[in-house]
Protein backbone atom coordinates (compact mmCIF):
# COMPACT_ATOMS: atom_id res chain seq x y z
CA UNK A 1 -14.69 0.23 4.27
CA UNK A 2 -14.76 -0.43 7.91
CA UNK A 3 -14.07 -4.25 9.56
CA UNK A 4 -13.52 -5.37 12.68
CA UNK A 5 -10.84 -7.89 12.79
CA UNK A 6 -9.08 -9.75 15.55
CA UNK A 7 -5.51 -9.03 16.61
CA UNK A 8 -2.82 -11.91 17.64
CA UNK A 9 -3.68 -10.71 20.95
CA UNK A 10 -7.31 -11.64 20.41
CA UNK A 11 -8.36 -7.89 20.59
CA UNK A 12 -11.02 -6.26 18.17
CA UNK A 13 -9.46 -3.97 16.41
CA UNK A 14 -11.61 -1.52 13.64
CA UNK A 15 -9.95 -1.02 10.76
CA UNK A 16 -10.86 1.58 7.92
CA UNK A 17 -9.64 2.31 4.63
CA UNK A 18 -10.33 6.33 4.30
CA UNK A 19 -10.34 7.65 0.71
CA UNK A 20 -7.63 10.70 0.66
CA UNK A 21 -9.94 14.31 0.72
CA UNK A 22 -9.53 17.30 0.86
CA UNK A 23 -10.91 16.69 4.81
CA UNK A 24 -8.32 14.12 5.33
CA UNK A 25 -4.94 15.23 3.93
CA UNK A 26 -3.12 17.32 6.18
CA UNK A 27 -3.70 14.38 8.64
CA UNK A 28 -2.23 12.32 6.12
CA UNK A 29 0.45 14.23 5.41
CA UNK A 30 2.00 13.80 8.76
CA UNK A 31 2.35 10.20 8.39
CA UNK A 32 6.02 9.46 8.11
CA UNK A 33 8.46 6.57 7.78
CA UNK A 34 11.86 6.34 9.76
CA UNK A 35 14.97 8.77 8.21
CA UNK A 36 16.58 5.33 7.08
CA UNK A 37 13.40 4.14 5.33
CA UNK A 38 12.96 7.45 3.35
CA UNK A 39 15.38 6.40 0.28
CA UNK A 40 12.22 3.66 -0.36
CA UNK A 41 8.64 5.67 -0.34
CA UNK A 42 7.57 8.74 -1.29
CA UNK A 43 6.13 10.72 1.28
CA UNK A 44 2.28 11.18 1.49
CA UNK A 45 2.51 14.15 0.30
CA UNK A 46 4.26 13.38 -2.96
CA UNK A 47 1.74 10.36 -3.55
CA UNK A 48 -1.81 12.22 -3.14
CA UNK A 49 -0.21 15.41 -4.92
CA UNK A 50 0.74 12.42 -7.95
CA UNK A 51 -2.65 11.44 -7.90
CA UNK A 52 -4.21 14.36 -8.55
CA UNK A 53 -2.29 14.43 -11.73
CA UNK A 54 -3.00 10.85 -12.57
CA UNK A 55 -6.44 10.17 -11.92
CA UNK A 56 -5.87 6.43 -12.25
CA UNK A 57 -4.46 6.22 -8.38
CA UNK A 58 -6.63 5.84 -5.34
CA UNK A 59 -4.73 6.79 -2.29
CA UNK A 60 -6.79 6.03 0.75
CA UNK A 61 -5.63 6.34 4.76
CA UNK A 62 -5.50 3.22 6.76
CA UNK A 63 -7.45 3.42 10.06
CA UNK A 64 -7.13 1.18 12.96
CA UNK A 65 -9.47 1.97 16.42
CA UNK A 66 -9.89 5.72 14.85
CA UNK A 67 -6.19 6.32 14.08
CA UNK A 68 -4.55 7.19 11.24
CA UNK A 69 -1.64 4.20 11.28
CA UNK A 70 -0.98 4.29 7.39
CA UNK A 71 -1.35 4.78 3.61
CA UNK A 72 -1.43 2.88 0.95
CA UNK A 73 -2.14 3.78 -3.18
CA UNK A 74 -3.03 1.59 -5.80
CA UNK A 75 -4.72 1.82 -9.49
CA UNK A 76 -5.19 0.39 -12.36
CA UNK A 77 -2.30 1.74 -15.07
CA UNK A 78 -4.08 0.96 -18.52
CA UNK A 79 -0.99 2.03 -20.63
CA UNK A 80 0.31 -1.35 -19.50
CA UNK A 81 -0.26 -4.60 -21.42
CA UNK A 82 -3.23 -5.35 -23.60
CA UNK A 83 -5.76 -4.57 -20.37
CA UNK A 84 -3.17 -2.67 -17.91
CA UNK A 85 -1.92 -3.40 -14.69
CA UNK A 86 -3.59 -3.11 -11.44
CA UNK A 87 -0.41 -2.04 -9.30
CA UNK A 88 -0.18 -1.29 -5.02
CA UNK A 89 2.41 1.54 -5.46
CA UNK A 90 2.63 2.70 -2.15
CA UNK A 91 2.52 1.42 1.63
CA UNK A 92 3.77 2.42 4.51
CA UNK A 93 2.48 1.89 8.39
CA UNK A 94 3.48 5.32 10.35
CA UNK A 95 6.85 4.96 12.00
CA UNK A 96 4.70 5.48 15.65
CA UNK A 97 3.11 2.49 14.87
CA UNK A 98 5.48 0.38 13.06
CA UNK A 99 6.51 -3.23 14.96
CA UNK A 100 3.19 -3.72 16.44
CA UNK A 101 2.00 -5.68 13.41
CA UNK A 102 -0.19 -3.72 11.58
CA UNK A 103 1.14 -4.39 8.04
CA UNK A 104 0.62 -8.09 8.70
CA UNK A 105 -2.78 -7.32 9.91
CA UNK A 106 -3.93 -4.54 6.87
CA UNK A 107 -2.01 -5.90 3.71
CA UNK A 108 -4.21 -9.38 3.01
CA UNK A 109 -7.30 -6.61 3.44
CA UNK A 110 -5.92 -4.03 1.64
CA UNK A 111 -5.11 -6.73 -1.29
CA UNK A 112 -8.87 -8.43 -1.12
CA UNK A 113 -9.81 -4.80 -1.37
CA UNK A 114 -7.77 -4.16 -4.91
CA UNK A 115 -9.18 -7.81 -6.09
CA UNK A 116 -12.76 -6.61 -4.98
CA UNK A 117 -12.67 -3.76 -6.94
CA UNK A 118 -10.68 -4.56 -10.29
CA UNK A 119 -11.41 -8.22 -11.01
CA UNK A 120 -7.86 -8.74 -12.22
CA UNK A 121 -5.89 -11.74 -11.69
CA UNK A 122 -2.57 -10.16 -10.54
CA UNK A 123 -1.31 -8.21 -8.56
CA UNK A 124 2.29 -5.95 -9.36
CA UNK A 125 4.23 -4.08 -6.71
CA UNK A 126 7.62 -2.72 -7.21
CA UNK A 127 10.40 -2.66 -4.53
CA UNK A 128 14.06 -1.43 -4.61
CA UNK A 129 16.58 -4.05 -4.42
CA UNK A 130 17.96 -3.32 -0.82
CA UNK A 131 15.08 -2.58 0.69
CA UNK A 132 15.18 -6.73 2.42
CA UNK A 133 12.40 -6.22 4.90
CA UNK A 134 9.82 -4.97 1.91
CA UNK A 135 11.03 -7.99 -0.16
CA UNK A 136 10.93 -10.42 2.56
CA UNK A 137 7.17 -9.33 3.95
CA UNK A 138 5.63 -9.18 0.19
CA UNK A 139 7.39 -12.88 -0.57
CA UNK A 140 5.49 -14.03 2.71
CA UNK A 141 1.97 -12.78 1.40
CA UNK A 142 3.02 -14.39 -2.26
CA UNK A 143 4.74 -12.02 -4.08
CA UNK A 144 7.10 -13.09 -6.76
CA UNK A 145 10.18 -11.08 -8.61
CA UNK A 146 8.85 -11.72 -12.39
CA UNK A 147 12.20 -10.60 -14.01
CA UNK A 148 10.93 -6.71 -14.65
CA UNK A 149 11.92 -3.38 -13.30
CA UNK A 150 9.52 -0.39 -13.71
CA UNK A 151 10.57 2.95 -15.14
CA UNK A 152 12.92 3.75 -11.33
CA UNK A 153 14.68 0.69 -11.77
CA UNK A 154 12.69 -0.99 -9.06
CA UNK A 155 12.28 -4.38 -9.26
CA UNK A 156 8.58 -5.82 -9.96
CA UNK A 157 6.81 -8.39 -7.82
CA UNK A 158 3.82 -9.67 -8.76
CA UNK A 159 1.19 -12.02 -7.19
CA UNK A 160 -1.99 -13.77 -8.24
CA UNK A 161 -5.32 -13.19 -7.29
């Protein structure tokens, strides 16, 4: 999936949303977080090697100009409810390329992407309970705390699609 999408600063920016290959991973692998953001996310690593066991996750690379700036993984988990869950597991923007707005810019795509291809109506996320910037930037693109926590103890957000 490749778009072309205007920046605040009115610049085109192309942004892609690589599936994770075999031809793709080790340049995925050295996408990292900062050391205090680590107690959050998984790294890359430990999500594609997670999704090899569970077929049900799609971890893809987020692209912007030709860079790899992110990853993100999301799936439908049937063992959930009468028709399963369609969950965004993981995010993160590279720490290289974190505060230039990117998340802002790739979430509502990445999100239109998981509605695109499931059909469901919502939307779950979970987030640990200190991690305030997470919370604050998932209640801003209409995420909701529906009174759950997932098998980690995270809490679950949710939003409709």
């Amino acid at each position: 999936m490749s778009l072309a999408y205007n920046n605040i600063e009115g610049e085109i920016l192309n942004i892609e949303f690589e599936k994770a290959t075999k031809k793709n991973r080790k340049i995925l692998y050295k996408l990292k977080v900062y050391k205090n953001q680590k107690k959050h996310i998984e790294t890359v690593y430990n999500c594609i090697k997670e999704a090899r066991k569970y077929k049900c996750w799609r971890p893809i690379g987020i692209k912007i100009d030709d860079k790899y700036v992110g990853f993100a993984m999301y799936g439908l988990w049937i063992n959930e409810g009468k028709n399963g869950r369609v969950w965004l597991d993981r995010f993160l923007i590279d720490r290289k390329y974190q505060n230039k707005g990117y998340a802002k810019l790739v979430m509502p795509l990445i999100i239109e992407k998981i509605k695109n291809e499931y059909n469901y109506n919502k939307l779950y996320l979970s987030v640990y309970e200190d991690n305030y910037v997470a919370i604050n930037f998932y209640k801003k693109l209409g995420f909701n705390f529906n009174g759950e926590k997932d098998i980690n103890g995270e809490l679950v957000m949710v939003k409709s699609l």
